[in-house]
Protein backbone atom coordinates (compact mmCIF):
# COMPACT_ATOMS: atom_id res chain seq x y z
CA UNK A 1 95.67 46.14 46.42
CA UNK A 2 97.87 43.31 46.36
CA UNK A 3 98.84 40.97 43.17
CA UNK A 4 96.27 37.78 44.46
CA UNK A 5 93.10 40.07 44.86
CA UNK A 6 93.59 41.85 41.53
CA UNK A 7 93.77 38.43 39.77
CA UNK A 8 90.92 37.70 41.51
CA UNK A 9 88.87 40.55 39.89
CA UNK A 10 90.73 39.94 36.77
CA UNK A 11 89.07 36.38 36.58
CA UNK A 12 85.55 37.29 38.03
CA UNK A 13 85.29 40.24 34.80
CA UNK A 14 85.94 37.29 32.54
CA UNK A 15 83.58 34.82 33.68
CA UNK A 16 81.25 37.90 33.53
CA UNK A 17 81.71 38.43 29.95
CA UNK A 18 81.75 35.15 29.00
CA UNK A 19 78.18 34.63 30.60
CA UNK A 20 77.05 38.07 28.83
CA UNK A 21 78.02 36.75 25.69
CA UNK A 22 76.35 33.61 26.09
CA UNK A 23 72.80 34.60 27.51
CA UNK A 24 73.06 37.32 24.50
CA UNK A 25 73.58 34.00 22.01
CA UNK A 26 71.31 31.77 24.52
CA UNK A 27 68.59 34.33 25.02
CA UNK A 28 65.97 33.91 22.04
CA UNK A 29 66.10 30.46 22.01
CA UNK A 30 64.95 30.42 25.77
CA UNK A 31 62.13 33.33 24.77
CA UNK A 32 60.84 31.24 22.24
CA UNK A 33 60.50 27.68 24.59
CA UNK A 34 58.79 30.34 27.09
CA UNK A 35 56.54 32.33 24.67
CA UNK A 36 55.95 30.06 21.46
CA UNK A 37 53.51 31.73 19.98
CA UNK A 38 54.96 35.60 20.14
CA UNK A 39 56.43 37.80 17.78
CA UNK A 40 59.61 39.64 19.55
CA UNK A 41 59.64 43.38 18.91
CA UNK A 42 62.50 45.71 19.41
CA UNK A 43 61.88 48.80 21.32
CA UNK A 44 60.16 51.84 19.11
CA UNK A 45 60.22 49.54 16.11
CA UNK A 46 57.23 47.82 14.36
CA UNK A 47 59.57 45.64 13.02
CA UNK A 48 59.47 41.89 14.47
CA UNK A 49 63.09 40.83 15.24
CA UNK A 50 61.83 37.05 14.94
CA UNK A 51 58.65 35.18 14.65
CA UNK A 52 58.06 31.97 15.84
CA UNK A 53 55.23 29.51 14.92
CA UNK A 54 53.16 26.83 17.10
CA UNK A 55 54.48 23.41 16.85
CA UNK A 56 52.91 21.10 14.68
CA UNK A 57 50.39 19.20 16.05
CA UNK A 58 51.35 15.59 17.04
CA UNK A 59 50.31 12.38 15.06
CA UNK A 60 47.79 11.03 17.75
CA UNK A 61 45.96 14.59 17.90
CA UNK A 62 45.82 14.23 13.92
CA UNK A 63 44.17 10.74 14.73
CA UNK A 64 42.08 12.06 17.31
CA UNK A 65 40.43 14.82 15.16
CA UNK A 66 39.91 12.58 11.83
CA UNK A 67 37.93 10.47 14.06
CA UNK A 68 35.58 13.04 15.78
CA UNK A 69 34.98 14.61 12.09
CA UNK A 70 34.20 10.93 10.81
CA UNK A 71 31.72 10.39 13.66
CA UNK A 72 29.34 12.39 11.89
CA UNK A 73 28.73 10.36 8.62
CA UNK A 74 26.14 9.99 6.75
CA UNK A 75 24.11 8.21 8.48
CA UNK A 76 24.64 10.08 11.62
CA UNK A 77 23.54 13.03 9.54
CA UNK A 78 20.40 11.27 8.08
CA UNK A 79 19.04 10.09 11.51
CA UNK A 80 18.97 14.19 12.88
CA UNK A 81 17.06 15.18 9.94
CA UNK A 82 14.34 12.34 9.86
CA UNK A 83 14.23 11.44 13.65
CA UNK A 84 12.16 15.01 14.63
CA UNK A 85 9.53 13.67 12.03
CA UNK A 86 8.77 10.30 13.54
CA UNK A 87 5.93 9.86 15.76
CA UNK A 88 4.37 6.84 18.42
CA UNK A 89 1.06 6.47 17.64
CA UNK A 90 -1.06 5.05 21.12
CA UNK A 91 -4.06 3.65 20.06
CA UNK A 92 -7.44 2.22 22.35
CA UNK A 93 -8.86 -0.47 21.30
CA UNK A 94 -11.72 -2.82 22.40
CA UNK A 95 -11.20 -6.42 22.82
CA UNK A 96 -13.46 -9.27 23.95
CA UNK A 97 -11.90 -10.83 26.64
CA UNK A 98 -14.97 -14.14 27.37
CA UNK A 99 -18.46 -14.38 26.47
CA UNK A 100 -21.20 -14.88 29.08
CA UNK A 101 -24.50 -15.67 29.58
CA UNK A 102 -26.61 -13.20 30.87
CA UNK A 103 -29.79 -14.08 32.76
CA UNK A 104 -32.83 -11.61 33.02
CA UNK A 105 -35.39 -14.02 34.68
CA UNK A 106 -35.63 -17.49 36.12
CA UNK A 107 -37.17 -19.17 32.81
CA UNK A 108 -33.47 -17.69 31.07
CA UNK A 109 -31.60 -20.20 33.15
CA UNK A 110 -33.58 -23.09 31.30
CA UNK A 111 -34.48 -22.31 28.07
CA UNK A 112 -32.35 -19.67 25.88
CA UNK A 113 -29.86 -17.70 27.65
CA UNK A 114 -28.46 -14.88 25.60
CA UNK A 115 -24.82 -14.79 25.07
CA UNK A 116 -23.01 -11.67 25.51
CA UNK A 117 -19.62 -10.90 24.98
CA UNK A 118 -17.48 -9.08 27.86
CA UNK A 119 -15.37 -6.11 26.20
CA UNK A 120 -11.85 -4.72 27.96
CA UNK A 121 -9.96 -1.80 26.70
CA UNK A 122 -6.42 -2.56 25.83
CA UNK A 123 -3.84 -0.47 24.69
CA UNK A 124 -1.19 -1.25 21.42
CA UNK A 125 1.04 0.97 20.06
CA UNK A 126 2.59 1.40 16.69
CA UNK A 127 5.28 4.15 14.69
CA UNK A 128 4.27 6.73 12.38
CA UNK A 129 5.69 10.06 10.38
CA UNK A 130 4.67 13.18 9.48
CA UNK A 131 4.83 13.81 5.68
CA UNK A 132 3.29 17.31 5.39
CA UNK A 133 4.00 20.28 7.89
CA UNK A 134 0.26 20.48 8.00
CA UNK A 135 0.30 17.14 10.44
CA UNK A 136 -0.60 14.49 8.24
CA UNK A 137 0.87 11.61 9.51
CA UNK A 138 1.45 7.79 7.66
CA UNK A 139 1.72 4.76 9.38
CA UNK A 140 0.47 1.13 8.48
CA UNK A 141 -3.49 0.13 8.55
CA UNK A 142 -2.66 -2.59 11.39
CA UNK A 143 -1.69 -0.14 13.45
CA UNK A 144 -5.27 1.72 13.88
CA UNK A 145 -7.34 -0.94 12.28
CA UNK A 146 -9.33 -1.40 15.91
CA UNK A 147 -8.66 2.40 17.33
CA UNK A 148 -11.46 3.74 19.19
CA UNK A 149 -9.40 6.49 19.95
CA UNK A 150 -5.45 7.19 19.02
CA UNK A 151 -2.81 9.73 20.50
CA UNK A 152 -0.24 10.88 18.30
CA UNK A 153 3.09 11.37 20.91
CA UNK A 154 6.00 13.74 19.23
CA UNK A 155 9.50 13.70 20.01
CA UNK A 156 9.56 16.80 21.64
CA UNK A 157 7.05 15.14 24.29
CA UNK A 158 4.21 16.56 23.54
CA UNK A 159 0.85 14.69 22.62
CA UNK A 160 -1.99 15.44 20.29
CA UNK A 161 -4.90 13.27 19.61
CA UNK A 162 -5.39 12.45 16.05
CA UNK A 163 -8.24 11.28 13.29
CA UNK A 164 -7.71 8.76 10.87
CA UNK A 165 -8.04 10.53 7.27
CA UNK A 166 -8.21 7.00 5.43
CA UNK A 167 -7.01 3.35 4.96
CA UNK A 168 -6.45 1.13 3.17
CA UNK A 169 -6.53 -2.64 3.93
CA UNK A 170 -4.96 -4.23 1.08
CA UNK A 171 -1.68 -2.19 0.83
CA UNK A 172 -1.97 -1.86 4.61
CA UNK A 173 -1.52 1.83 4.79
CA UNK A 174 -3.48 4.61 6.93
CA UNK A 175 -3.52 8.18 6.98
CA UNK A 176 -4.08 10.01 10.16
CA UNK A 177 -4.31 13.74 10.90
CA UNK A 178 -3.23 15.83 14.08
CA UNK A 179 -4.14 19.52 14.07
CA UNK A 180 -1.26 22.05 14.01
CA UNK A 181 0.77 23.43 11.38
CA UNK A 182 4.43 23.80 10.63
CA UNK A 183 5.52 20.35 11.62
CA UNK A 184 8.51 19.29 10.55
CA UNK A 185 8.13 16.46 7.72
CA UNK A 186 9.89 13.63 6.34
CA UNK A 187 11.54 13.77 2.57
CA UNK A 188 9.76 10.89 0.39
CA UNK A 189 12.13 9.00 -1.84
CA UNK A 190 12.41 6.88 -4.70
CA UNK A 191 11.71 3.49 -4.03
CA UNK A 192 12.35 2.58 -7.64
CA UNK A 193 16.38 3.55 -7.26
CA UNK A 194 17.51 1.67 -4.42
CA UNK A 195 20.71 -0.47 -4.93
CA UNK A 196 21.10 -4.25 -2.43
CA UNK A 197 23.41 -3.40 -0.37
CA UNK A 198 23.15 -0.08 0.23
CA UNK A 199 22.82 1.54 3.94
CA UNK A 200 19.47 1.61 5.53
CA UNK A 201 18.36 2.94 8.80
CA UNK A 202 15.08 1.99 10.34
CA UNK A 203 13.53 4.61 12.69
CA UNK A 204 10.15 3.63 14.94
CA UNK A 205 9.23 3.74 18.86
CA UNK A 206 8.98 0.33 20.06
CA UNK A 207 9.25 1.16 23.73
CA UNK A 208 7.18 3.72 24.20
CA UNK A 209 5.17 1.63 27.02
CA UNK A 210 8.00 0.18 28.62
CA UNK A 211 10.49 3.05 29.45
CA UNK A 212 7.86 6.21 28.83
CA UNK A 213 10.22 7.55 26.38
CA UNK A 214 9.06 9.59 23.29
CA UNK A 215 12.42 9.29 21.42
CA UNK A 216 12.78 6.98 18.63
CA UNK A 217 15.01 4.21 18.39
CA UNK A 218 17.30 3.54 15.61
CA UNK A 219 18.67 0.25 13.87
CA UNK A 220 21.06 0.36 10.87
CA UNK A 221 21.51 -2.30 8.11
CA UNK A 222 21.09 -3.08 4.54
CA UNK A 223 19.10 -3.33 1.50
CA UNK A 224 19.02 -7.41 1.50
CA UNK A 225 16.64 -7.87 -1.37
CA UNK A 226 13.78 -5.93 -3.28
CA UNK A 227 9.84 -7.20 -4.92
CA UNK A 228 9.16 -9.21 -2.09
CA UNK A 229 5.83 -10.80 -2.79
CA UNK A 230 3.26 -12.17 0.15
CA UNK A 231 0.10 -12.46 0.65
CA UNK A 232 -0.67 -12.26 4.97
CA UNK A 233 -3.74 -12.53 4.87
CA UNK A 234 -7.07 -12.40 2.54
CA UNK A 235 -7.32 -8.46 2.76
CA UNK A 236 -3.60 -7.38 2.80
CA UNK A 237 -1.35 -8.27 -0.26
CA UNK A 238 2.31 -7.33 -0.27
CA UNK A 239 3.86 -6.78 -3.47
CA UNK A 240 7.62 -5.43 -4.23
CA UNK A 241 8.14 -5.37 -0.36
CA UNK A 242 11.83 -4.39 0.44
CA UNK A 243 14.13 -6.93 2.81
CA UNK A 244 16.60 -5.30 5.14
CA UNK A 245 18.19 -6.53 8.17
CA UNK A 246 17.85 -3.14 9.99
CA UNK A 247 16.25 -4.43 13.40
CA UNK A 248 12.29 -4.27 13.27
CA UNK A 249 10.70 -4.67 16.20
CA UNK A 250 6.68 -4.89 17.47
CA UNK A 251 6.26 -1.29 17.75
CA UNK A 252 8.33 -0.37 14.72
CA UNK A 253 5.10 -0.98 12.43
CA UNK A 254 4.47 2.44 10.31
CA UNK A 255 8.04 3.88 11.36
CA UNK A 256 10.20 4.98 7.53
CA UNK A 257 12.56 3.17 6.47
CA UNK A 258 15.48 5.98 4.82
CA UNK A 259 18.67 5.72 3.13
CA UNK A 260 21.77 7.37 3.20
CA UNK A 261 20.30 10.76 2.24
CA UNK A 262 17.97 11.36 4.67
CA UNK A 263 15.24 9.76 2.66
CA UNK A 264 11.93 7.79 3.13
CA UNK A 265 12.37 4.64 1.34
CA UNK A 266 9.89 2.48 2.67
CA UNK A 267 7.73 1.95 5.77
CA UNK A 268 8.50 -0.38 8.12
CA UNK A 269 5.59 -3.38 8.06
CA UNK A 270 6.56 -6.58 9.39
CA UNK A 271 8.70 -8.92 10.39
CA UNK A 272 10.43 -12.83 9.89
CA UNK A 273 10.69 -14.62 12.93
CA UNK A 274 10.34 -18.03 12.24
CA UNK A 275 8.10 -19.08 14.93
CA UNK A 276 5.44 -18.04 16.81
CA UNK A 277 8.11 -18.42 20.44
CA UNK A 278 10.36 -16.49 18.74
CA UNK A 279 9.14 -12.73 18.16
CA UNK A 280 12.18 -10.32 17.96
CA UNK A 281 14.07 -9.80 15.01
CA UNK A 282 16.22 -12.41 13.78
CA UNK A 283 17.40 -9.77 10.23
CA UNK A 284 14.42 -10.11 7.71
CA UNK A 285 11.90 -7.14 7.77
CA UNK A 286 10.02 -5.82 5.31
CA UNK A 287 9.06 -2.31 4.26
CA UNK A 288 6.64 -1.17 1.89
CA UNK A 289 8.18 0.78 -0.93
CA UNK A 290 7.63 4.45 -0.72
CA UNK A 291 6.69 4.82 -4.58
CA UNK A 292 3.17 2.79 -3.73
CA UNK A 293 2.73 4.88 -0.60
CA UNK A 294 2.67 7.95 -2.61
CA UNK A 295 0.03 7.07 -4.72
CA UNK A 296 -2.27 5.33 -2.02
CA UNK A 297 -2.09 8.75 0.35
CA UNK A 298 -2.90 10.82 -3.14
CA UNK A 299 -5.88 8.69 -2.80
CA UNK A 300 -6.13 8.85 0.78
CA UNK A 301 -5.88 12.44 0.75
CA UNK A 302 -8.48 13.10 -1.89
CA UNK A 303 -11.09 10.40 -1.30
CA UNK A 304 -10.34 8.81 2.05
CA UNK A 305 -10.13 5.38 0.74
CA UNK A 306 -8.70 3.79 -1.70
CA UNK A 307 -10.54 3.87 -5.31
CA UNK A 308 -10.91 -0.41 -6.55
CA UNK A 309 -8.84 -1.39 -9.12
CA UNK A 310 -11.24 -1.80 -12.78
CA UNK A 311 -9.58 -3.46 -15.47
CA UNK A 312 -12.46 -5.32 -16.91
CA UNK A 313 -10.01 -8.74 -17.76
CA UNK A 314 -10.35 -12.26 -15.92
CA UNK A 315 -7.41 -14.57 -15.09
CA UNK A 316 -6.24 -18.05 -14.81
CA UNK A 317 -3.31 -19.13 -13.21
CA UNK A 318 -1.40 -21.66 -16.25
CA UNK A 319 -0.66 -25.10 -15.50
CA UNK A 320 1.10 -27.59 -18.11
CA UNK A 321 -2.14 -28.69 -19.49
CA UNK A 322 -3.31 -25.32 -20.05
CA UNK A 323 0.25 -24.50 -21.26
CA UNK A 324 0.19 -27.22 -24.00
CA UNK A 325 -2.84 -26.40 -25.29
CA UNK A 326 -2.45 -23.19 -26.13
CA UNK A 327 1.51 -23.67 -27.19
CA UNK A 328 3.49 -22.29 -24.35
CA UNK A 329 6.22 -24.10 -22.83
CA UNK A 330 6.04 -22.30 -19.58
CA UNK A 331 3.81 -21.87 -16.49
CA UNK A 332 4.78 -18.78 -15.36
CA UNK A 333 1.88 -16.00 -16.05
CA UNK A 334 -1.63 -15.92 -16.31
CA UNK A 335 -3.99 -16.41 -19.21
CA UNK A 336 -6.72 -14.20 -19.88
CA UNK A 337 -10.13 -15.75 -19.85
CA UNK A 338 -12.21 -13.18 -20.90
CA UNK A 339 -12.48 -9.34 -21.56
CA UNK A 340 -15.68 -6.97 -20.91
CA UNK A 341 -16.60 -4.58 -23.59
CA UNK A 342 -14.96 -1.39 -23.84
CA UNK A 343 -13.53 -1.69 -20.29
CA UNK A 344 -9.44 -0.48 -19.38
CA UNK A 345 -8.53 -4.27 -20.32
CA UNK A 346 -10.03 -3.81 -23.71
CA UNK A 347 -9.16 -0.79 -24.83
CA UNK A 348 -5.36 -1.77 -23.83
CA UNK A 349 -5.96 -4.39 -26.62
CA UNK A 350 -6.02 -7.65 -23.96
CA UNK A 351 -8.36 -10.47 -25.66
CA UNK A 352 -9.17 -14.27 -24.73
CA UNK A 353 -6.22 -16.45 -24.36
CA UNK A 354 -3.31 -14.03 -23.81
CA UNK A 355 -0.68 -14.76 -21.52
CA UNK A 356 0.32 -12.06 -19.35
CA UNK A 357 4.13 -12.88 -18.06
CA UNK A 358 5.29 -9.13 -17.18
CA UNK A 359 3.64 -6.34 -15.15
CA UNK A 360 5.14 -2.91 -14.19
CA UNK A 361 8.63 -4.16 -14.71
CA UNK A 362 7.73 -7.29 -12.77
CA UNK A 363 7.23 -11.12 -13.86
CA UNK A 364 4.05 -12.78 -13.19
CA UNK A 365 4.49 -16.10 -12.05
């Protein structure tokens, strides 16, 4: 072998050492890039040589996970457990459409034809839930007040006709009943603990006609104000309504109004527009507290109406004359202008001439 070749193989067996050595320094570094997430194990040991951990996980994935967790808030949360429990109600009703004279002989034509109304059946539709499992469903009087027959319509698609249990005109509340058991039912509040400017979310069906659609819709807002007082019309008085500017819509009327909890609050009742063009929301609706609900279905329930009021006292509504003459520098109130024997007003201790300024927590004025 001559001098040149044996340098030759003198230099290749040190390159070849030198790139042993390294891959032996190299080689866990490059088994860890490969396989990040193993434990290396000598041969007939149990013993890991070296573990290696995932990476962390990057900022935006951080981001990204915060966010899908914070989808599902509260009121996410509160519109799965309440939505099952709200209900369209379809009702029929019969409306006169024109009035005609109807003619049974020849002499009719001249002397007294007899008027007779023409009758159409129309369809309306209105929101409801179910507050007992046993299918008792609430919604507002307007909604059935002309029903010659209603169809409750659940969210699950299916539709049962229903009765009306009771009503009552002046709070404008009804009580209808589907038969079935182990419905799922809405939580009832406290109407009395709500807080302006808390989180509200409106549930009802307004387009149940218009895209066949069982599902509810939902509108979020606010408590805006609470003891709304009206009076719409000589039967229905509204007293301690509550004003949010959750979207109510025709349609919505008898759907709950909940809070943050998953909660009945109030049922949805009606709406500001403004004028008579102008018939969507524009952010004032009104619900009817939950706590007076309660105790007109407990009538509902037991008597199908609601029991009148009895307390035996007469009113006047105080002007400055009537203030000045009985020493009161006010006119808000009422004065008492007489009291029947041994009736509720009595016994409370009410006589002639008191001025009643303050009723369950509210002023009179």
């Amino acid at each position: 072998m001559t001098s040149s070749m044996s340098g030759k193989i003198y230099l290749y067996l040190v390159f070849l050492l030198v790139g042993m050595l390294l891959g032996a320094l190299a080689g866990p570094g490059v088994i860890r890039n490969v396989y990040p997430d193993r434990d290396i194990y000598r041969a007939n040991s149990a013993r890991p040589i070296d573990t290696v951990y995932a990476a962390e996980p990057s900022p935006a994935g951080q981001a990204r996970e915060e966010i899908a967790a914070g989808r599902s808030n509260a009121i996410v949360r509160a519109t799965q457990d309440v939505s099952p429990c709200v209900v369209g109600i379809v009702v029929t009703e019969l409306h006169v459409v024109r009035q005609t004279y109807q003619v049974y002989d020849f002499f009719d034509l001249f002397f007294a034809p007899e008027l007779m109304p023409r009758y159409k059946e129309v369809e309306n539709m209105g929101s409801g839930f179910i507050i007992d499992k046993n299918g008792l469903v609430l919604t507002n009087y307007h909604v059935v007040q002309y029903a010659r027959k209603l169809y409750v319509n659940f969210q699950d698609g299916h539709e049962a006709e229903g009765t009306v249990v009771g009503v009552d005109p002046t709070t404008d509340l009804a009580l209808i009943k589907v038969d079935g058991a182990n419905y799922p039912s809405a939580t009832l509040g406290n109407s009395s603990d709500i807080m302006i400017g808390e989180w509200v979310i409106a549930i009802g069906n307004p387009f149940g006609f218009f895209m066949n659609d069982t599902r509810p819709t939902v509108t979020v807002g606010v408590i805006s104000a609470t003891n709304r007082n009206f009076a719409k019309s000589e039967l229905a008085y509204y007293q301690g309504m509550i004003q949010t500017d959750a979207a109510i819509n025709p349609g919505n009327s008898g759907g709950p109004l909940i809070n943050a909890l998953g909660e009945v609050i109030g049922i949805n009742t009606f709406i500001y527009t403004g004028s008579r063009s102008q018939r969507g929301s524009v952010g004032i609706g009104f619900a009817i507290p939950v706590n007076r609900a309660k105790r007109v279905v407990d009538e509902l329930k037991k008597y199908g109406k609601r029991r009148p009021l009895y307390t035996g006292i007469s009113v006047q509504n105080i002007n400055r004359a009537i203030a000045l003459s009985l020493g009161y520098n006010k006119t808000d109130g009422v004065v008492v202008t007489s009291v029947q024997k041994n009736s509720p007003g009595s016994k409370a201790g009410l006589e002639a001439q008191d001025i009643i300024v303050k009723m369950g927590g509210r002023s009179i004025h």
